[in-house]
N, C-alpha and C. Protein backbone atom coordinates (compact mmCIF):
# COMPACT_ATOMS: atom_id res chain seq x y z
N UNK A 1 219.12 99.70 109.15
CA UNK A 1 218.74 98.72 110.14
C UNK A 1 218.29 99.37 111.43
N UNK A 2 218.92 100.60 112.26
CA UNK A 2 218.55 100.83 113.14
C UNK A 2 216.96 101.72 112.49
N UNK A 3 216.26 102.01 111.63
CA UNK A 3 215.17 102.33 111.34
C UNK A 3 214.22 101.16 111.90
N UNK A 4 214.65 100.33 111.02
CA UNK A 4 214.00 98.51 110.98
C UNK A 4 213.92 98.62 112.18
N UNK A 5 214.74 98.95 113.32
CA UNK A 5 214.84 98.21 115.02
C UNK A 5 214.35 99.32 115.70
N UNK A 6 214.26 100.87 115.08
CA UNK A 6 213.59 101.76 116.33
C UNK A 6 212.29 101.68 115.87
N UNK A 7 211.44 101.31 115.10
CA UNK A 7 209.69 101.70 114.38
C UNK A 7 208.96 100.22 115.31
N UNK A 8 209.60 99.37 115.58
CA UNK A 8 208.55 98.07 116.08
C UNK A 8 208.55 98.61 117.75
N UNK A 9 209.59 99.29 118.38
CA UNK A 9 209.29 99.53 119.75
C UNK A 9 207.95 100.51 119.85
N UNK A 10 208.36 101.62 119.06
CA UNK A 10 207.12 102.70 118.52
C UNK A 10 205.94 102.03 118.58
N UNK A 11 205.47 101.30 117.84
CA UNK A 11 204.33 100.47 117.94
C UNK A 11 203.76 99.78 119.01
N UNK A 12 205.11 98.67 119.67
CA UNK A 12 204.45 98.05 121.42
C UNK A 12 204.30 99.28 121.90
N UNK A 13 204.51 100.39 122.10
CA UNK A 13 204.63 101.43 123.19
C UNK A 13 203.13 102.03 122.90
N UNK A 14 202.76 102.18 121.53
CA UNK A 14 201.17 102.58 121.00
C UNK A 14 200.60 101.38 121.96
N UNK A 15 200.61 100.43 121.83
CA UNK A 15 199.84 99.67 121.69
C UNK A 15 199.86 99.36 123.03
N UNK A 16 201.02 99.10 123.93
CA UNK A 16 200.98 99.43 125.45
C UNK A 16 199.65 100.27 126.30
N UNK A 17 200.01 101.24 125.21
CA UNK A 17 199.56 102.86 126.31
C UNK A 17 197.98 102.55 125.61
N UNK A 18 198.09 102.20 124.42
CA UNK A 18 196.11 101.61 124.33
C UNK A 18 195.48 100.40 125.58
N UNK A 19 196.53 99.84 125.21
CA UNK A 19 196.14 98.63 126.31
C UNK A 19 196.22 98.75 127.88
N UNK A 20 195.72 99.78 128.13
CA UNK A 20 195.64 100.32 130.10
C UNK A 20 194.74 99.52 130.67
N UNK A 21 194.67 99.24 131.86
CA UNK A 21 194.01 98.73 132.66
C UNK A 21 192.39 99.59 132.46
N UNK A 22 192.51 100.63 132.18
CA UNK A 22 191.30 101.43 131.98
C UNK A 22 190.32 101.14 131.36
N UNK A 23 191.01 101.03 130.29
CA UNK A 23 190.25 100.48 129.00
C UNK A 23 189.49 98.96 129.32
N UNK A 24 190.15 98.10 129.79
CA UNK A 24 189.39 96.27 129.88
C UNK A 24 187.95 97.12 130.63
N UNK A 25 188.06 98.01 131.82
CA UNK A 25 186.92 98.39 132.76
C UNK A 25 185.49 99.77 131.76
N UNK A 26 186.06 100.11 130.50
CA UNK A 26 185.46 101.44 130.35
C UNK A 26 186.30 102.47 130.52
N UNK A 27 187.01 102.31 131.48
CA UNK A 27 188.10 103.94 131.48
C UNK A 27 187.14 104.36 132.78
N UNK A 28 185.96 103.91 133.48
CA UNK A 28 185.39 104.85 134.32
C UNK A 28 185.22 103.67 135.27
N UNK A 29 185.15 104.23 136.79
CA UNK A 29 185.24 103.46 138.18
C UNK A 29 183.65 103.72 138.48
N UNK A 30 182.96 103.23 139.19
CA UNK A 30 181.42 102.79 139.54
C UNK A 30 181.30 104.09 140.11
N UNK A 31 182.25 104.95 140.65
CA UNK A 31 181.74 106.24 141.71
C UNK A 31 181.53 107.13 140.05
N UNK A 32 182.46 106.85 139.09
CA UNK A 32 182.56 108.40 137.79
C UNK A 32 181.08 107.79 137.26
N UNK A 33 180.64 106.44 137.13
CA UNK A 33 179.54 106.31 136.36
C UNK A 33 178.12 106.62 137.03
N UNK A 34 177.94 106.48 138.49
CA UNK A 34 177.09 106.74 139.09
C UNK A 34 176.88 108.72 139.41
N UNK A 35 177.86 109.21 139.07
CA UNK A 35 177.26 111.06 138.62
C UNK A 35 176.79 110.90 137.31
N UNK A 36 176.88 110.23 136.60
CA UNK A 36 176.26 110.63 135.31
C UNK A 36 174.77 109.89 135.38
N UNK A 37 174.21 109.58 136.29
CA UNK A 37 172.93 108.87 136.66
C UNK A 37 172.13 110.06 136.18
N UNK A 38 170.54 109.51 136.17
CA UNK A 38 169.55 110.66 136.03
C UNK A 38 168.96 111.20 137.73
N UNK A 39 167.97 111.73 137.55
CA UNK A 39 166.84 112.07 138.92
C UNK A 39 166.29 110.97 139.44
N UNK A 40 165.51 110.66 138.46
CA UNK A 40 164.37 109.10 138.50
C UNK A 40 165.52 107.76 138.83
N UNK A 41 166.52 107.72 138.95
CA UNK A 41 167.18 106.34 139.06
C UNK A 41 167.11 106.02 140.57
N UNK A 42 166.03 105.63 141.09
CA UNK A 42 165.88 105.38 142.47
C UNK A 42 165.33 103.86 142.20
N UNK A 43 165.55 102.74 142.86
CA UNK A 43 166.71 102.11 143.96
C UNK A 43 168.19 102.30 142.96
N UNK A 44 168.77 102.87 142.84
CA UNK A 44 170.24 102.92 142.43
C UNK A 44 170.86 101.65 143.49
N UNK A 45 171.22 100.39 142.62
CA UNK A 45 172.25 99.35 143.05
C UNK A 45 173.42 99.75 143.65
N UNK A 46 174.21 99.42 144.32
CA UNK A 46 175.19 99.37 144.89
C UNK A 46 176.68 99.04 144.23
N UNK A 47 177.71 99.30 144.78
CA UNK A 47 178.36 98.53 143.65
C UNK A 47 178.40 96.95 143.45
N UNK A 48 178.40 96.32 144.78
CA UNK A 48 178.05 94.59 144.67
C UNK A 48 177.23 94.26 143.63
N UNK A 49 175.83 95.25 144.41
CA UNK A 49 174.85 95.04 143.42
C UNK A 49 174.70 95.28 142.01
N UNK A 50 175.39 95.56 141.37
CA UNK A 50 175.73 96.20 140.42
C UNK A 50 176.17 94.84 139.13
N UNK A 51 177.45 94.51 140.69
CA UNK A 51 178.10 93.27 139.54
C UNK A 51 176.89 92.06 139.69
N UNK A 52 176.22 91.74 140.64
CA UNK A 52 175.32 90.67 140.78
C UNK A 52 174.23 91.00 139.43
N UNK A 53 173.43 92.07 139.15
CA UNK A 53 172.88 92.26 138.32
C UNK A 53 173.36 92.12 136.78
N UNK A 54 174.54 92.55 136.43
CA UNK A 54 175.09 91.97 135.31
C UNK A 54 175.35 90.55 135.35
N UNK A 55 175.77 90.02 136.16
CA UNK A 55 176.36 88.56 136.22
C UNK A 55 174.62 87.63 136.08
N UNK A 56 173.90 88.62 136.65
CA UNK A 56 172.16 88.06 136.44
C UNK A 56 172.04 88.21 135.00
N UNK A 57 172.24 88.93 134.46
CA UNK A 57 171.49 89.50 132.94
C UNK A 57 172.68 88.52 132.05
N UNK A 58 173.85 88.63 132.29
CA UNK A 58 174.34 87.58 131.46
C UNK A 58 174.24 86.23 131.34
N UNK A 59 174.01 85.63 132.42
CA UNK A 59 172.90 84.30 132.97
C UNK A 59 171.75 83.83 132.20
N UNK A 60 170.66 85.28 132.07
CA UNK A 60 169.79 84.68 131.63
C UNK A 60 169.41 85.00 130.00
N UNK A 61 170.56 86.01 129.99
CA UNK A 61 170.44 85.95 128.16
C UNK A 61 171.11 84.57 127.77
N UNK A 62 172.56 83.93 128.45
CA UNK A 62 172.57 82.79 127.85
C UNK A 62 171.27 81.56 127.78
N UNK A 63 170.48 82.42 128.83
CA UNK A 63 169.84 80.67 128.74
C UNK A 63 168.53 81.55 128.29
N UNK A 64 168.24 82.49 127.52
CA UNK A 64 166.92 83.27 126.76
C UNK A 64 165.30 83.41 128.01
N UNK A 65 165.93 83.80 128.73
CA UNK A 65 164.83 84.35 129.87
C UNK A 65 165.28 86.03 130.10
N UNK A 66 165.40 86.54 128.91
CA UNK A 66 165.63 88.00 128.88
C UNK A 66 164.78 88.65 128.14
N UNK A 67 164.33 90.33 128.08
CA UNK A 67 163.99 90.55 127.21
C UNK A 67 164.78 92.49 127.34
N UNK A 68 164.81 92.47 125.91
CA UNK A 68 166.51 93.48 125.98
C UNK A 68 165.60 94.79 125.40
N UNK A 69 165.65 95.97 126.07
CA UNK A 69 165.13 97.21 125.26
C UNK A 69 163.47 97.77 125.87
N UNK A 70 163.35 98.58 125.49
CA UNK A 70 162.54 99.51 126.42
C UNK A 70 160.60 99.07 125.27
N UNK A 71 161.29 98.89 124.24
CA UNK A 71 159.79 98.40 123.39
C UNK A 71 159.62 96.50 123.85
N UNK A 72 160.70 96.04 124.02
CA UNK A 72 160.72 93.94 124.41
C UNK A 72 159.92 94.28 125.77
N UNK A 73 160.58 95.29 126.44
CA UNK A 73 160.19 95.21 128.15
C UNK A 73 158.93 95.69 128.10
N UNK A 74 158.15 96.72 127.54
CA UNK A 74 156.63 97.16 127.67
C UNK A 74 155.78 96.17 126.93
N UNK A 75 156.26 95.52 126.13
CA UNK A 75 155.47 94.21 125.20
C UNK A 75 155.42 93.32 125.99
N UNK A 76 156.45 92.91 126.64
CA UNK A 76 156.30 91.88 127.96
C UNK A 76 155.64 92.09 129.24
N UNK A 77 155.90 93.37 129.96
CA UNK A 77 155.04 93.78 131.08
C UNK A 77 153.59 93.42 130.27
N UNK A 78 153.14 94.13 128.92
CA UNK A 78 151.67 94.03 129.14
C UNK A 78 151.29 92.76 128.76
N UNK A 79 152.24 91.80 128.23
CA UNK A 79 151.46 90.34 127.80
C UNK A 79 151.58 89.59 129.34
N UNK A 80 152.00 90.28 130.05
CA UNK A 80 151.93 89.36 131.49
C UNK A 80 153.28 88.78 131.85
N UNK A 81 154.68 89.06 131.33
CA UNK A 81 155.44 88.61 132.10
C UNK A 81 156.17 88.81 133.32
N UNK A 82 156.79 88.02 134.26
CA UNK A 82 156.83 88.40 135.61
C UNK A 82 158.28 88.39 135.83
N UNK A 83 158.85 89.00 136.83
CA UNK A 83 160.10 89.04 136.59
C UNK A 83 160.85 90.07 137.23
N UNK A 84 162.28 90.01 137.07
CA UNK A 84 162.92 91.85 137.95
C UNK A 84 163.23 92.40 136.27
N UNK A 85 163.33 93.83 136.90
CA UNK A 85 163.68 94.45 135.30
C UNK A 85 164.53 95.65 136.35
N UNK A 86 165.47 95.59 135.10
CA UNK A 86 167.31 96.03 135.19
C UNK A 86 166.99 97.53 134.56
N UNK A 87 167.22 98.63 134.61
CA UNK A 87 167.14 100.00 134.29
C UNK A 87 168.16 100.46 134.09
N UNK A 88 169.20 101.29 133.00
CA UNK A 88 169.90 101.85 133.01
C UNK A 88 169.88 103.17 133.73
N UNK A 89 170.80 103.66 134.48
CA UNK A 89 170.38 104.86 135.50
C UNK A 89 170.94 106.20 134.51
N UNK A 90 171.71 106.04 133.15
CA UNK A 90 172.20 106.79 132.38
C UNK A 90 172.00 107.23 131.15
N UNK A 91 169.85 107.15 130.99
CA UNK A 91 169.49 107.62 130.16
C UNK A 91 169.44 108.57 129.75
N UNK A 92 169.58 109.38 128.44
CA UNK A 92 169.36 110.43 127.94
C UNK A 92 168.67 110.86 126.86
N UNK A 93 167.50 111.18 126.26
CA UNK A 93 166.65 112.28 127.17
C UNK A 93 166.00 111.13 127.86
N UNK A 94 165.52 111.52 129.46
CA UNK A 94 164.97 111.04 130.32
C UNK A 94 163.76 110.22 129.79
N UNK A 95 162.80 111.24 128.79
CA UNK A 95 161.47 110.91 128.65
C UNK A 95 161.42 109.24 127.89
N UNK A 96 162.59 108.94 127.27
CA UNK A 96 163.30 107.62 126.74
C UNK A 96 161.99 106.64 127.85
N UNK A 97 162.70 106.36 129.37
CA UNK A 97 162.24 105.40 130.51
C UNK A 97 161.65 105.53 131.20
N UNK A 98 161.19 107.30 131.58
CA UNK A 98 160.29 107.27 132.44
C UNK A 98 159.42 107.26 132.38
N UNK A 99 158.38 106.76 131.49
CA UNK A 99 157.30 106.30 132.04
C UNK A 99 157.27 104.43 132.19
N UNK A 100 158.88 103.74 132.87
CA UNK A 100 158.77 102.33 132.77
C UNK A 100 158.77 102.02 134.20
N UNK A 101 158.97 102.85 135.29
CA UNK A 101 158.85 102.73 136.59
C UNK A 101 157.35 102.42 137.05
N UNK A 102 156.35 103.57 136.63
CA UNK A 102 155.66 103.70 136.64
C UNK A 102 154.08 102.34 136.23
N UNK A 103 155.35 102.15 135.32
CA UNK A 103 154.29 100.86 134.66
C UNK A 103 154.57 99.03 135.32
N UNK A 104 156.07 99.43 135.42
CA UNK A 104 156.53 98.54 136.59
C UNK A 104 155.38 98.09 137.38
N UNK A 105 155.18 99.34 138.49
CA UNK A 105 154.80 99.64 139.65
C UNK A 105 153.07 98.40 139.38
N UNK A 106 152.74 99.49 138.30
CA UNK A 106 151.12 98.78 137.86
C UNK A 106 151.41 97.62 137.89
N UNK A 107 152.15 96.95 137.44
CA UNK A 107 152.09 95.28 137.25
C UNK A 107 152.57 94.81 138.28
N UNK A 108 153.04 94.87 139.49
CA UNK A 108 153.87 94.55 140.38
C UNK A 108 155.14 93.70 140.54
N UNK A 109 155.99 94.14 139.34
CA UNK A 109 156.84 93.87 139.05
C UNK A 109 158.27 94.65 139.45
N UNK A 110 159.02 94.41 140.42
CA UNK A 110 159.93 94.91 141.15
C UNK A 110 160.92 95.40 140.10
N UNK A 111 161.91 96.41 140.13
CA UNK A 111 162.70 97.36 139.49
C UNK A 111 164.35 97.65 140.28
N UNK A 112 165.42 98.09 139.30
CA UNK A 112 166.35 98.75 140.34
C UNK A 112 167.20 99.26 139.10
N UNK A 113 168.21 100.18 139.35
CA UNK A 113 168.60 100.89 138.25
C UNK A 113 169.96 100.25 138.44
N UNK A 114 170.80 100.38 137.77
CA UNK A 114 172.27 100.40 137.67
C UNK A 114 172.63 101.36 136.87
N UNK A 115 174.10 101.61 137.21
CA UNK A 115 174.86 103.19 136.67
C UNK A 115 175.01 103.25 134.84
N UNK A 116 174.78 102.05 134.38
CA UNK A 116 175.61 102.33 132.66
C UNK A 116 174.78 101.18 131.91
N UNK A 117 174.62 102.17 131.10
CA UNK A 117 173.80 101.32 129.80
C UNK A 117 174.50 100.74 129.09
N UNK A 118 176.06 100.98 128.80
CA UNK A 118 177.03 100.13 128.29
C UNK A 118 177.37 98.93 128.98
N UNK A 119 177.52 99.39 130.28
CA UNK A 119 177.34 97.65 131.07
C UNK A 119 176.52 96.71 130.89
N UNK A 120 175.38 97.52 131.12
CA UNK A 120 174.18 96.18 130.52
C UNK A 120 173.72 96.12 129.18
N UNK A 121 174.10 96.57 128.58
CA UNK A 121 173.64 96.27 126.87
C UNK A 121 175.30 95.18 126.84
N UNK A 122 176.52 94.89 127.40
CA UNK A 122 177.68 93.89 127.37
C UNK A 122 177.26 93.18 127.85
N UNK A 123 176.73 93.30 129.22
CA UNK A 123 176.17 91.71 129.74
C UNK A 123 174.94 91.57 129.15
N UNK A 124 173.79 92.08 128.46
CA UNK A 124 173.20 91.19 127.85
C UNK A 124 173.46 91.18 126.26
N UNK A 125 174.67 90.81 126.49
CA UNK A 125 175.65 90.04 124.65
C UNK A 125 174.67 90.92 123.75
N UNK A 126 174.91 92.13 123.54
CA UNK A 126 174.95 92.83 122.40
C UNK A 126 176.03 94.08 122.72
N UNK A 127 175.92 94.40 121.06
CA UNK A 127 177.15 95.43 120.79
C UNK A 127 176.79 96.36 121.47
N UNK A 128 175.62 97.06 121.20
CA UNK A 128 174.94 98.41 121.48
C UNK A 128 174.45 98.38 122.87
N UNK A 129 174.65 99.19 123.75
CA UNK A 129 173.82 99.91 124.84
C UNK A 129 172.94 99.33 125.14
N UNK A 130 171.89 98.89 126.19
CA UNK A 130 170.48 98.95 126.22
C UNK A 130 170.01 99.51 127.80
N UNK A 131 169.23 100.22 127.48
CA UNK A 131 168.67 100.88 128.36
C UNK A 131 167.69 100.24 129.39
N UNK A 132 167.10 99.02 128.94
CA UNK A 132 166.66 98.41 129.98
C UNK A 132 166.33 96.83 130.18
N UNK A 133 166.68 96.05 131.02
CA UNK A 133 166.24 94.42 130.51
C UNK A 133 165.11 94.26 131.47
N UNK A 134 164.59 93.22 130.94
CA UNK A 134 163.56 92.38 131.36
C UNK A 134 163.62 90.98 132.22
N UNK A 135 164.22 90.30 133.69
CA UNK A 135 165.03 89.14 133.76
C UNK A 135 163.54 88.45 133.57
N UNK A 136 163.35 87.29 132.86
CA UNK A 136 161.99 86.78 133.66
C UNK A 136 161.93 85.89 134.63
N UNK A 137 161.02 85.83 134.88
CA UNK A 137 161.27 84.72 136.52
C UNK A 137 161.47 83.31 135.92
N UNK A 138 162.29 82.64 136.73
CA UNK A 138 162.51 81.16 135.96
C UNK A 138 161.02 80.56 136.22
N UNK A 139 161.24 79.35 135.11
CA UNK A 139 159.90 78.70 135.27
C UNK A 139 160.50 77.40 135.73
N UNK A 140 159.69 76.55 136.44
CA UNK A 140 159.37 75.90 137.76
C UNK A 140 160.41 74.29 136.73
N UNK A 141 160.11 74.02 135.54
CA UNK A 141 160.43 72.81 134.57
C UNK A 141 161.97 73.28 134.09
N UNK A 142 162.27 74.71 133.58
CA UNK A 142 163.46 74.85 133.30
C UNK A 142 164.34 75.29 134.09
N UNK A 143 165.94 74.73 133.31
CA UNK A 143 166.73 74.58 135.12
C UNK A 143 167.69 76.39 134.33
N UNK A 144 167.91 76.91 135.82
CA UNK A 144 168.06 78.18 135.71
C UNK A 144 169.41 78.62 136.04
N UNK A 145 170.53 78.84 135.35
CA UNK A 145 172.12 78.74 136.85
C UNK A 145 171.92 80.09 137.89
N UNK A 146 171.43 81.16 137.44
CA UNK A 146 170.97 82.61 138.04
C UNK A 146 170.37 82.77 139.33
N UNK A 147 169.64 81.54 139.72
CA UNK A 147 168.62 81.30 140.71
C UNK A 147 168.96 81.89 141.65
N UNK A 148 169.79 82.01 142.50
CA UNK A 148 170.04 82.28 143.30
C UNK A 148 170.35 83.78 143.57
N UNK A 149 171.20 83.98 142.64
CA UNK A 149 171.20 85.97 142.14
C UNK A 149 169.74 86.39 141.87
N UNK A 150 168.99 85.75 141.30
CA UNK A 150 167.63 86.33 140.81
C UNK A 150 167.15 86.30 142.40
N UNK A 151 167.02 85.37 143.01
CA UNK A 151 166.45 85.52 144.60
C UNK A 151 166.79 86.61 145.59
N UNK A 152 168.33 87.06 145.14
CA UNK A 152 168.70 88.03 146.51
C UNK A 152 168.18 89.28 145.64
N UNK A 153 168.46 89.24 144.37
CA UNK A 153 168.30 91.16 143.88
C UNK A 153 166.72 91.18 144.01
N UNK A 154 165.88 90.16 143.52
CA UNK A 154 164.36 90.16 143.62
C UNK A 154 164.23 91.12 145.12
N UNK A 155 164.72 90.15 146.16
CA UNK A 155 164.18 91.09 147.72
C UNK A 155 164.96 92.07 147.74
N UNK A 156 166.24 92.67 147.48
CA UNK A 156 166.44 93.82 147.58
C UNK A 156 165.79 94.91 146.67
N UNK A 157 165.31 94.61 145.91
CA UNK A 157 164.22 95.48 144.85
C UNK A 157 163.14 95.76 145.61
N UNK A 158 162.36 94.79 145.50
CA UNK A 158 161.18 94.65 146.56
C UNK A 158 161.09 95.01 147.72
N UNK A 159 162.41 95.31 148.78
CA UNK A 159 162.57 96.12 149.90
C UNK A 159 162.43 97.29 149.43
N UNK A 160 162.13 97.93 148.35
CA UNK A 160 162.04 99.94 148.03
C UNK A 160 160.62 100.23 148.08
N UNK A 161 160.48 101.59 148.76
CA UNK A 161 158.92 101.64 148.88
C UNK A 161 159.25 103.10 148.08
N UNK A 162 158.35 103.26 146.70
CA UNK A 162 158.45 104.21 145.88
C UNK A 162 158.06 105.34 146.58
N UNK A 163 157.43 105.30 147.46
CA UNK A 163 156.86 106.52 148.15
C UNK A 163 157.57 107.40 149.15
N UNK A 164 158.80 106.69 149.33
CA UNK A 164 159.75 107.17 150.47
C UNK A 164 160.93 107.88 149.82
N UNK A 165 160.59 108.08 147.99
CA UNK A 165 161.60 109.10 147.18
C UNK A 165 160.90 110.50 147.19
């Protein structure tokens, strides 16, 4: 019996020490994820900004004004859609995104990076990573809950002048 009664504490205590506060967050704080950024991740979000942009991307994947991944986002820039687009700042190899700033820029479509591709591949409801979203701009007939997040990150994007990196 005392077998039976010492093996179930063994287990809460596993299962305790799995269950850390660490873990619900990643195990990493916004300062450990922002060193693992690249060169090119210029406007790098803030941490506010950070959570406003996920809380944006989860917004508008529920209501399908997203487009998730680095081939959705160049298919969309060139068919004409308008919009902010979300950048993971923790690509690897680089050559992956950089040429999506760039193409940004051509379309005049405002940009900003955030620290983790695991963050935003969770807020936009998939398993896997994604390296970059697409928000699109709401349209004028459908009702949007984001509106207002899409309005402040839009001008803080749009306040970066690429030329001053």
């Amino acid at each position: 019996m005392s077998d039976g009664e010492g093996k179930p504490p063994k287990k809460k205590s596993k299962k305790d020490s799995a269950e850390t506060p660490s873990k619900a967050d990643g195990g990493k704080s916004y300062e450990e994820r922002v060193k693992a950024v690249n060169a090119i991740s210029q406007p790098l979000a803030d941490k506010k900004s950070t959570k406003k942009c996920h809380k944006l991307v989860k917004k508008a994947s529920s209501a399908k004004h997203i487009r998730r991944g680095v081939k959705e986002l160049v298919k969309g820039v060139r068919k004409g859609d308008k919009g902010l687009a979300i950048l993971a700042g923790d690509i690897f190899p680089l050559d992956v995104v950089s040429h999506i700033p760039i193409l940004l820029e051509e379309s005049g479509i405002p940009y900003i990076f955030v620290p983790s591709k695991q963050d935003l591949g969770a807020a936009a409801s998939t398993k896997r990573p994604t390296s970059c979203v697409l928000v699109k701009a709401p349209v004028k007939g459908k009702d949007f809950d984001g509106l207002d997040i899409y309005e402040t990150l839009m001008k803080e994007a749009e306040s970066f002048d690429p030329s001053s990196v």
